[in-house]
C-alpha atoms as a PDB file:
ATOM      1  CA  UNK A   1      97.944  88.693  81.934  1.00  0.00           C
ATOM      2  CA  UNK A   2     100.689  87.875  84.873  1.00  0.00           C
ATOM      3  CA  UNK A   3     100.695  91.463  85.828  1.00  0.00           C
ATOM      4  CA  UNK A   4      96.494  91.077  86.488  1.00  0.00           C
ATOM      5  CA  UNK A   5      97.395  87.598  87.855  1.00  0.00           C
ATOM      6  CA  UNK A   6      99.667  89.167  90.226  1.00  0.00           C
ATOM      7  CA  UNK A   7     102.452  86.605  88.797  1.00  0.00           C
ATOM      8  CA  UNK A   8     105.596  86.804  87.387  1.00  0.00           C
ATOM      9  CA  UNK A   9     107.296  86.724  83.778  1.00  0.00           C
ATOM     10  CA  UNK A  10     110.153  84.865  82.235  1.00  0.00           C
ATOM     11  CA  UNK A  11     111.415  86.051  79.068  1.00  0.00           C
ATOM     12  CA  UNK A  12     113.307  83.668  77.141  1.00  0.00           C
ATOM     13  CA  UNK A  13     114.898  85.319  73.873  1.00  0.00           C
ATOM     14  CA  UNK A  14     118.386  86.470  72.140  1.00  0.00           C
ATOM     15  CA  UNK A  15     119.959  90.052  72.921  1.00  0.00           C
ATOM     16  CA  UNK A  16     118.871  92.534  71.330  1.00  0.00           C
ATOM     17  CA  UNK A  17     114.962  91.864  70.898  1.00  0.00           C
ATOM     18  CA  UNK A  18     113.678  94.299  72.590  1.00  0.00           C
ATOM     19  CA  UNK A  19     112.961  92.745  76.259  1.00  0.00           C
ATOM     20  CA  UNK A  20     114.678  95.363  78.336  1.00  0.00           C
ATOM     21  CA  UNK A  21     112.081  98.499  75.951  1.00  0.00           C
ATOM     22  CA  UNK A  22     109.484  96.363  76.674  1.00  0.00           C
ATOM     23  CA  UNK A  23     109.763  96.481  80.389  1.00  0.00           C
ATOM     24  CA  UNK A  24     110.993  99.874  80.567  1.00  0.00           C
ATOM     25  CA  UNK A  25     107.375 100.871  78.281  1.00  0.00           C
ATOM     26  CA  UNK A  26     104.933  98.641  80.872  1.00  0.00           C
ATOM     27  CA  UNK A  27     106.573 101.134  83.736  1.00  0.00           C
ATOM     28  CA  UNK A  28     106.264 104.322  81.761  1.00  0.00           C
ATOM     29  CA  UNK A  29     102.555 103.342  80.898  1.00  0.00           C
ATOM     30  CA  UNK A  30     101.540 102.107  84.021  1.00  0.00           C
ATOM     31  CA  UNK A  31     103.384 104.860  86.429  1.00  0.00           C
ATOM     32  CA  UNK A  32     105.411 102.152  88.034  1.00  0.00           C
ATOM     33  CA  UNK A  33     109.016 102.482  89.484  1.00  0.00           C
ATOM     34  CA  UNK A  34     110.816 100.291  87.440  1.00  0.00           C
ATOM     35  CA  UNK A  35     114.632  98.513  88.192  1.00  0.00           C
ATOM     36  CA  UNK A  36     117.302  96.653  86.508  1.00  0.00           C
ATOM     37  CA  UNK A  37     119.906  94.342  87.699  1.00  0.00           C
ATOM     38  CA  UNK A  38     122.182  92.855  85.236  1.00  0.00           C
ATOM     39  CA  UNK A  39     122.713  89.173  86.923  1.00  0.00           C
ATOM     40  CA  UNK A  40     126.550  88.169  87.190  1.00  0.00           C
ATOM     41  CA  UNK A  41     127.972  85.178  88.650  1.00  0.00           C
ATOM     42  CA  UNK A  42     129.589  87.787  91.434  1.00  0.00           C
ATOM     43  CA  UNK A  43     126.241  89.468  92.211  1.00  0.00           C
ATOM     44  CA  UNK A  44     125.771  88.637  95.989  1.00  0.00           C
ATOM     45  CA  UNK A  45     121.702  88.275  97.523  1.00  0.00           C
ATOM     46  CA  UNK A  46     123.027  91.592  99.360  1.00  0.00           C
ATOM     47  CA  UNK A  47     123.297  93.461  96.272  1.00  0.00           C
ATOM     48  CA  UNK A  48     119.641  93.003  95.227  1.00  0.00           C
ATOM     49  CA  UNK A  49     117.846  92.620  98.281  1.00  0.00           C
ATOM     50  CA  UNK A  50     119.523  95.415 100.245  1.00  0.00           C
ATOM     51  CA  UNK A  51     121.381  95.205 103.581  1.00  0.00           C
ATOM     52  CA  UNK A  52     121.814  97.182 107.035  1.00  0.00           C
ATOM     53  CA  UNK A  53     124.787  99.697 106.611  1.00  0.00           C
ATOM     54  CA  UNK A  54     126.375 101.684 109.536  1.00  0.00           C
ATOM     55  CA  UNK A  55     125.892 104.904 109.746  1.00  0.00           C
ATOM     56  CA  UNK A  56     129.019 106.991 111.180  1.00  0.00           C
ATOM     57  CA  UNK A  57     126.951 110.124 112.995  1.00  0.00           C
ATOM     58  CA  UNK A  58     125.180 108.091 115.550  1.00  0.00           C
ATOM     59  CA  UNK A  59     126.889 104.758 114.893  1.00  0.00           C
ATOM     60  CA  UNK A  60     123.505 102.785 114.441  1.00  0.00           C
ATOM     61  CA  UNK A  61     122.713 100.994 111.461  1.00  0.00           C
ATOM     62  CA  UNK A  62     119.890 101.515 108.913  1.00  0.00           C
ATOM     63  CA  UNK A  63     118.301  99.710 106.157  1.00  0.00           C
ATOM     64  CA  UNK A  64     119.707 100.300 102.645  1.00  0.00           C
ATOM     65  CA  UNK A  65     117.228  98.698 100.496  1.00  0.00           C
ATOM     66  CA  UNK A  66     118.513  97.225  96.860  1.00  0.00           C
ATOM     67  CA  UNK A  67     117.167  97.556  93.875  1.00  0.00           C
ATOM     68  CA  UNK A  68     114.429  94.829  94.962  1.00  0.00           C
ATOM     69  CA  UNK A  69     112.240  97.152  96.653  1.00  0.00           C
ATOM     70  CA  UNK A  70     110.452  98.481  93.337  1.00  0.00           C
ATOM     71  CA  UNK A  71     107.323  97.857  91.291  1.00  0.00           C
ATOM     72  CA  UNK A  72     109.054  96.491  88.177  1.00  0.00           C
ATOM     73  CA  UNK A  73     112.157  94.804  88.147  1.00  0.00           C
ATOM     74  CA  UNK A  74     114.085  93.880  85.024  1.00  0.00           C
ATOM     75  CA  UNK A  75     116.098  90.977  86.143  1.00  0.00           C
ATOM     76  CA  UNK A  76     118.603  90.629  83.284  1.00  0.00           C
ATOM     77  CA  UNK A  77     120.216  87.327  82.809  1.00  0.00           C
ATOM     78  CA  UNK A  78     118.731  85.206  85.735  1.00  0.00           C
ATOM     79  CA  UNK A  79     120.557  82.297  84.636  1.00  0.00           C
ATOM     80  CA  UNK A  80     124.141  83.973  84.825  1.00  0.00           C
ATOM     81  CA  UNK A  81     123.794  84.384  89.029  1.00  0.00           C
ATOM     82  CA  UNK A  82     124.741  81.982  91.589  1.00  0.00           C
ATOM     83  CA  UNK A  83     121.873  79.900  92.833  1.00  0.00           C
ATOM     84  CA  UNK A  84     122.150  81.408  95.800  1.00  0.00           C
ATOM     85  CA  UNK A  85     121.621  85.252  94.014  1.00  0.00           C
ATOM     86  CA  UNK A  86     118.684  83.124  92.383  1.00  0.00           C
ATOM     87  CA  UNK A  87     116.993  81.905  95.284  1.00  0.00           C
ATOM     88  CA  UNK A  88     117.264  85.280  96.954  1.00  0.00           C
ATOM     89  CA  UNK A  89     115.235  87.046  94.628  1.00  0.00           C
ATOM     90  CA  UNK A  90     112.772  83.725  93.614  1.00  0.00           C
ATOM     91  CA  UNK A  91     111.656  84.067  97.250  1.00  0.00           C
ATOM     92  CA  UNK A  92     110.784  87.640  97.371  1.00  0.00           C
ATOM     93  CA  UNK A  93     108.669  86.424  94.057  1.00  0.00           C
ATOM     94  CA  UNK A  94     106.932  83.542  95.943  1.00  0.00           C
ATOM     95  CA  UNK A  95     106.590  85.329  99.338  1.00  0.00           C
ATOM     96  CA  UNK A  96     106.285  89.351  98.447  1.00  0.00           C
ATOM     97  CA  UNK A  97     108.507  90.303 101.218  1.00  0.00           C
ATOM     98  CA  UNK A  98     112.389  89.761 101.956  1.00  0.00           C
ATOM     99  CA  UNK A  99     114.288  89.089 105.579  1.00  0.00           C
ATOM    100  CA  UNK A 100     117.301  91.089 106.779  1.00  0.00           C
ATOM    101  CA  UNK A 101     119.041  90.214 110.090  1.00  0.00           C
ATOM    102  CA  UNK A 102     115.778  88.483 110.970  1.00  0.00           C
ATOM    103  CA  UNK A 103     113.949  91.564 110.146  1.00  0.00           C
ATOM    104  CA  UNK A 104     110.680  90.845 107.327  1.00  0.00           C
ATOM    105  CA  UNK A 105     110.213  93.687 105.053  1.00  0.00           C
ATOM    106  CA  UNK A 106     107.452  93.745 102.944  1.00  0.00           C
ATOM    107  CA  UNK A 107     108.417  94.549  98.911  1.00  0.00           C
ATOM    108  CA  UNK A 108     106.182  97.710  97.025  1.00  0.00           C
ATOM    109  CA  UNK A 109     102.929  96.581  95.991  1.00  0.00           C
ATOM    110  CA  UNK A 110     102.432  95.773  93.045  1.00  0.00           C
ATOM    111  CA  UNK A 111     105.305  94.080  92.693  1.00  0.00           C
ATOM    112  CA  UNK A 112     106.282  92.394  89.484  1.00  0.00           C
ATOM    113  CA  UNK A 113     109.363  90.617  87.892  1.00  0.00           C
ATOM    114  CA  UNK A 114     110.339  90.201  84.291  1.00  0.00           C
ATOM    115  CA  UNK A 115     112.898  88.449  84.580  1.00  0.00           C
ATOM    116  CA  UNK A 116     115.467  87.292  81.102  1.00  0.00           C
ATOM    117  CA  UNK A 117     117.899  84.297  80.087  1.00  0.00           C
ATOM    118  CA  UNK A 118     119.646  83.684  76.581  1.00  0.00           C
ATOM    119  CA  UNK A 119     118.530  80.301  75.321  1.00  0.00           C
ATOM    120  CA  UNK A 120     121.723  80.102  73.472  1.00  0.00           C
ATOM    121  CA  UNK A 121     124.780  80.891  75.349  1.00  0.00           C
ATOM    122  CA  UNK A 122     124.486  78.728  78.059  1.00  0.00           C
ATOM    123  CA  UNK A 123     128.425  78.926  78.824  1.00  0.00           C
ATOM    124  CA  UNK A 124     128.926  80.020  82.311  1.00  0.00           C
ATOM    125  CA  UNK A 125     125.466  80.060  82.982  1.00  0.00           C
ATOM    126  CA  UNK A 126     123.565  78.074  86.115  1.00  0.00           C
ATOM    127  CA  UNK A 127     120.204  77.093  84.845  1.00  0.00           C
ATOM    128  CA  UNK A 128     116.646  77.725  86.748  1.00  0.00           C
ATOM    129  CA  UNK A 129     115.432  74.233  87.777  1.00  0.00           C
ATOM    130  CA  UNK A 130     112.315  73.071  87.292  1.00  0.00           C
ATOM    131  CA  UNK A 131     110.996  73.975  91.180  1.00  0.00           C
ATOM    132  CA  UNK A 132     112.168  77.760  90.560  1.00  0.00           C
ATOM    133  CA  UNK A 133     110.957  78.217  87.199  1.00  0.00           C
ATOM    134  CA  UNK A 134     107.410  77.628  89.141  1.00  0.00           C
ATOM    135  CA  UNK A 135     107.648  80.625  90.487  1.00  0.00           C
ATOM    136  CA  UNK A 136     106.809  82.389  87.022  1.00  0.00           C
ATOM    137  CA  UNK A 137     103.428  82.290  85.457  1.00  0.00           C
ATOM    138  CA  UNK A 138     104.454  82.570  82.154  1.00  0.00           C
ATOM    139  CA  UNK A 139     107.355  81.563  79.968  1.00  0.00           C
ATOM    140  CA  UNK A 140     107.338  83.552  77.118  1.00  0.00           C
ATOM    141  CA  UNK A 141     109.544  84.580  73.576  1.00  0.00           C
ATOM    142  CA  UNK A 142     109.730  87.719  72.480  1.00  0.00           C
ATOM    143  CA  UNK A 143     110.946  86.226  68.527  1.00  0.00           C
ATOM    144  CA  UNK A 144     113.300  88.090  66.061  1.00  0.00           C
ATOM    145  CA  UNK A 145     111.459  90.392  64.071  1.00  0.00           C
ATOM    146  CA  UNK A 146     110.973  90.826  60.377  1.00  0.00           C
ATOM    147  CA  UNK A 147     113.237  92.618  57.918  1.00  0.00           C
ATOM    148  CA  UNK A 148     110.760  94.566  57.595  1.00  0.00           C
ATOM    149  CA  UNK A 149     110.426  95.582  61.341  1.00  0.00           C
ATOM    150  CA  UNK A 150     113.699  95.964  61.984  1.00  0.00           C
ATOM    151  CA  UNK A 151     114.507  98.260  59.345  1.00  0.00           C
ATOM    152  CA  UNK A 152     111.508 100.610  61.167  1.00  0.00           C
ATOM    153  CA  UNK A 153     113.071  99.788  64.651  1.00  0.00           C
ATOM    154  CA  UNK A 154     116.385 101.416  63.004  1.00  0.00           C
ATOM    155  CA  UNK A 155     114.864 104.266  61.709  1.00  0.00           C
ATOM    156  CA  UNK A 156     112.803 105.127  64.739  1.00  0.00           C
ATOM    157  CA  UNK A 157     115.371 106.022  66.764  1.00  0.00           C
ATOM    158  CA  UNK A 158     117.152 108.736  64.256  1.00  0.00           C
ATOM    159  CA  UNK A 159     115.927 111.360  66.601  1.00  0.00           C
ATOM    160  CA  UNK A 160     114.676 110.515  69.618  1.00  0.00           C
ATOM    161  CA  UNK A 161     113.969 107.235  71.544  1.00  0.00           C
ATOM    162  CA  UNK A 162     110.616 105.870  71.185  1.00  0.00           C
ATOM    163  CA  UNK A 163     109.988 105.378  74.706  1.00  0.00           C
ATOM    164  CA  UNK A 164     109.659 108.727  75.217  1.00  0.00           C
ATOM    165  CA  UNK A 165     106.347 108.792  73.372  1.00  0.00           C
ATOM    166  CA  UNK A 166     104.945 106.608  75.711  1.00  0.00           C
ATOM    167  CA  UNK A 167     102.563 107.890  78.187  1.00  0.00           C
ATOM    168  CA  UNK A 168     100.954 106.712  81.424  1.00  0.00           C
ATOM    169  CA  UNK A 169      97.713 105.233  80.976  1.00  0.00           C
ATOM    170  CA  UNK A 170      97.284 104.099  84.866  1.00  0.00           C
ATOM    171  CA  UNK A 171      98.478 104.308  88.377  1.00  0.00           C
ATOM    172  CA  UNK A 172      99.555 102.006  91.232  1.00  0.00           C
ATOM    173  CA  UNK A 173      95.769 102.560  92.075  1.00  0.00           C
ATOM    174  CA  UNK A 174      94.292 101.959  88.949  1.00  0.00           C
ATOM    175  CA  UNK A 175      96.624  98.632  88.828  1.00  0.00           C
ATOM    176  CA  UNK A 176      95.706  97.669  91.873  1.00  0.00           C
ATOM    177  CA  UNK A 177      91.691  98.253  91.320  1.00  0.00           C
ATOM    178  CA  UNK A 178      92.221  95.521  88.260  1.00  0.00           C
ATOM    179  CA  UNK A 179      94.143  92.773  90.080  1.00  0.00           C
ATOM    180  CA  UNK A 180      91.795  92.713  92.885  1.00  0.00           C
ATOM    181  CA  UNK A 181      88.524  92.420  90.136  1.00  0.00           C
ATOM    182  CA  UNK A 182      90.660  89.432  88.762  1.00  0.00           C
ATOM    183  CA  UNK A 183      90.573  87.962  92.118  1.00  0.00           C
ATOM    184  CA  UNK A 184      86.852  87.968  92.075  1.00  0.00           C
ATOM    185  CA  UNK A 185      86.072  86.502  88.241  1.00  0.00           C
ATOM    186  CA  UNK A 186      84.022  83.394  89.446  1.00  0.00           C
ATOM    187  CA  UNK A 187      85.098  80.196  88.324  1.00  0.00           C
ATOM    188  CA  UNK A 188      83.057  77.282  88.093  1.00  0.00           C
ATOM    189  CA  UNK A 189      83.763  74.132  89.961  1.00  0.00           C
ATOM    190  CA  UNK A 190      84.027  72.033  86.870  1.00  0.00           C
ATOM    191  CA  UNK A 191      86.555  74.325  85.010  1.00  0.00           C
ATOM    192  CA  UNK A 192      88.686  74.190  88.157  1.00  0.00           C
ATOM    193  CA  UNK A 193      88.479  70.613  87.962  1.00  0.00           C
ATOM    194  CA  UNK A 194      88.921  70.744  83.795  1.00  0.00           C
ATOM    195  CA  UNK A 195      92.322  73.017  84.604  1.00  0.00           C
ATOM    196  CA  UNK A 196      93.312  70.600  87.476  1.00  0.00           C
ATOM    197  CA  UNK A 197      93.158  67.597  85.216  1.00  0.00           C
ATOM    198  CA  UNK A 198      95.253  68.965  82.160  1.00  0.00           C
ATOM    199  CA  UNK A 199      97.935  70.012  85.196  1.00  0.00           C
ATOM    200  CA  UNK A 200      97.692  65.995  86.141  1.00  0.00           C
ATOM    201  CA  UNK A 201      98.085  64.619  82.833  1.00  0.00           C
ATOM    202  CA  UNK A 202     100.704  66.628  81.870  1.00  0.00           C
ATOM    203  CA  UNK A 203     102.867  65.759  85.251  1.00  0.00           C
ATOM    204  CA  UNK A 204     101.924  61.869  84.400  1.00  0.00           C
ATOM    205  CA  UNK A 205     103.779  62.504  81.134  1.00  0.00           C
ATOM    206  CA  UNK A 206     107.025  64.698  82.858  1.00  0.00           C
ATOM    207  CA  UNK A 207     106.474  67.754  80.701  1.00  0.00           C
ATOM    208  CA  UNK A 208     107.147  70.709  83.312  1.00  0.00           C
ATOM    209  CA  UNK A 209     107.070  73.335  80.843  1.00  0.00           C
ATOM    210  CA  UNK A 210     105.395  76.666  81.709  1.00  0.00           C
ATOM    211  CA  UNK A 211     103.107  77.354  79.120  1.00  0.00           C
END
């Protein structure tokens, strides 16, 4: 539904759960070039957003772009970065392009971020406040599974990885095509106004939670 939307997801779950498959199988089925960045507190804005390096045979500089610039990006551990490394790539969300020595560059379209934090361990962590966790559409769980589950997750993988049985089912194109007939669903005035209201109430009584 955020992907349609044209938003972004935050995934809030142990390790070990299955978030990083998950991403990596919405790629594969969807054709999309897919990125990870494992979020440290040393990981600079420059290291995901890219930056102008010189090149030695003509002595000019050129544009090496990070791991930003793709159509799915598995941002690992938000909450371990700096705010700064936060607000770096929270912007390129919000705005869909990213400046460089006063140069815009517009990211890949589509462009979409799943982005992860550990609930848990909150020990050297700097947690998302309230105004940047609006910049996801969704806050979801993935939850632990079964015994039952997890016994077939084990077994699945005796001989080859499961992902590779996953096969593309659209394009960038075909992607594209449905976000653009979400735009145009009609909406009737009162429902905005129903949707508007709940968003009121719900400030009145300080819940911020993304639902």
């Amino acid at each position: 539904v955020a992907l349609l939307a044209g938003g972004h997801v935050l995934l809030e779950d142990v390790p070990g759960v299955g978030k990083t498959t998950l991403a990596k199988a919405l790629a594969r089925a969807l054709s999309m070039d897919f990125a990870r960045v494992q979020f440290t507190p040393d990981l600079l804005p420059a290291d995901i957003v890219g930056s102008n390096v010189l090149d030695p045979r003509d002595g000019s500089f050129r544009f090496q772009a990070g791991p930003l610039f793709t159509s799915l990006l598995l941002a690992d551990e938000i909450n371990r970065a700096s705010p700064r490394t936060q607000s770096a790539l929270l912007e390129a969300m919000n705005e869909g392009q990213v400046t460089v020595d006063g140069q815009t560059r517009p990211l890949p379209q589509p462009f979409f971020v799943i982005a992860t934090q550990n609930p848990v361990d909150h020990q050297g962590t700097y947690p998302l406040p309230e105004a940047q966790l609006d910049r996801f559409l969704v806050r979801l769980e993935m939850g632990y599974p079964d015994a039952e589950e997890e016994l077939a997750m084990l077994f699945s993988r005796r001989r080859e990885d499961p992902l590779a049985e996953v096969r593309p089912v659209g394009d960038a194109q075909t992607l594209g095509a449905a976000q653009q007939a979400v735009r145009e669903v009609a909406v009737a005035d009162d429902v905005a106004r129903y949707l508007l209201a709940l968003v009121r109430a719900t400030r009145r009584h300080g819940d911020l939670a993304l639902g």
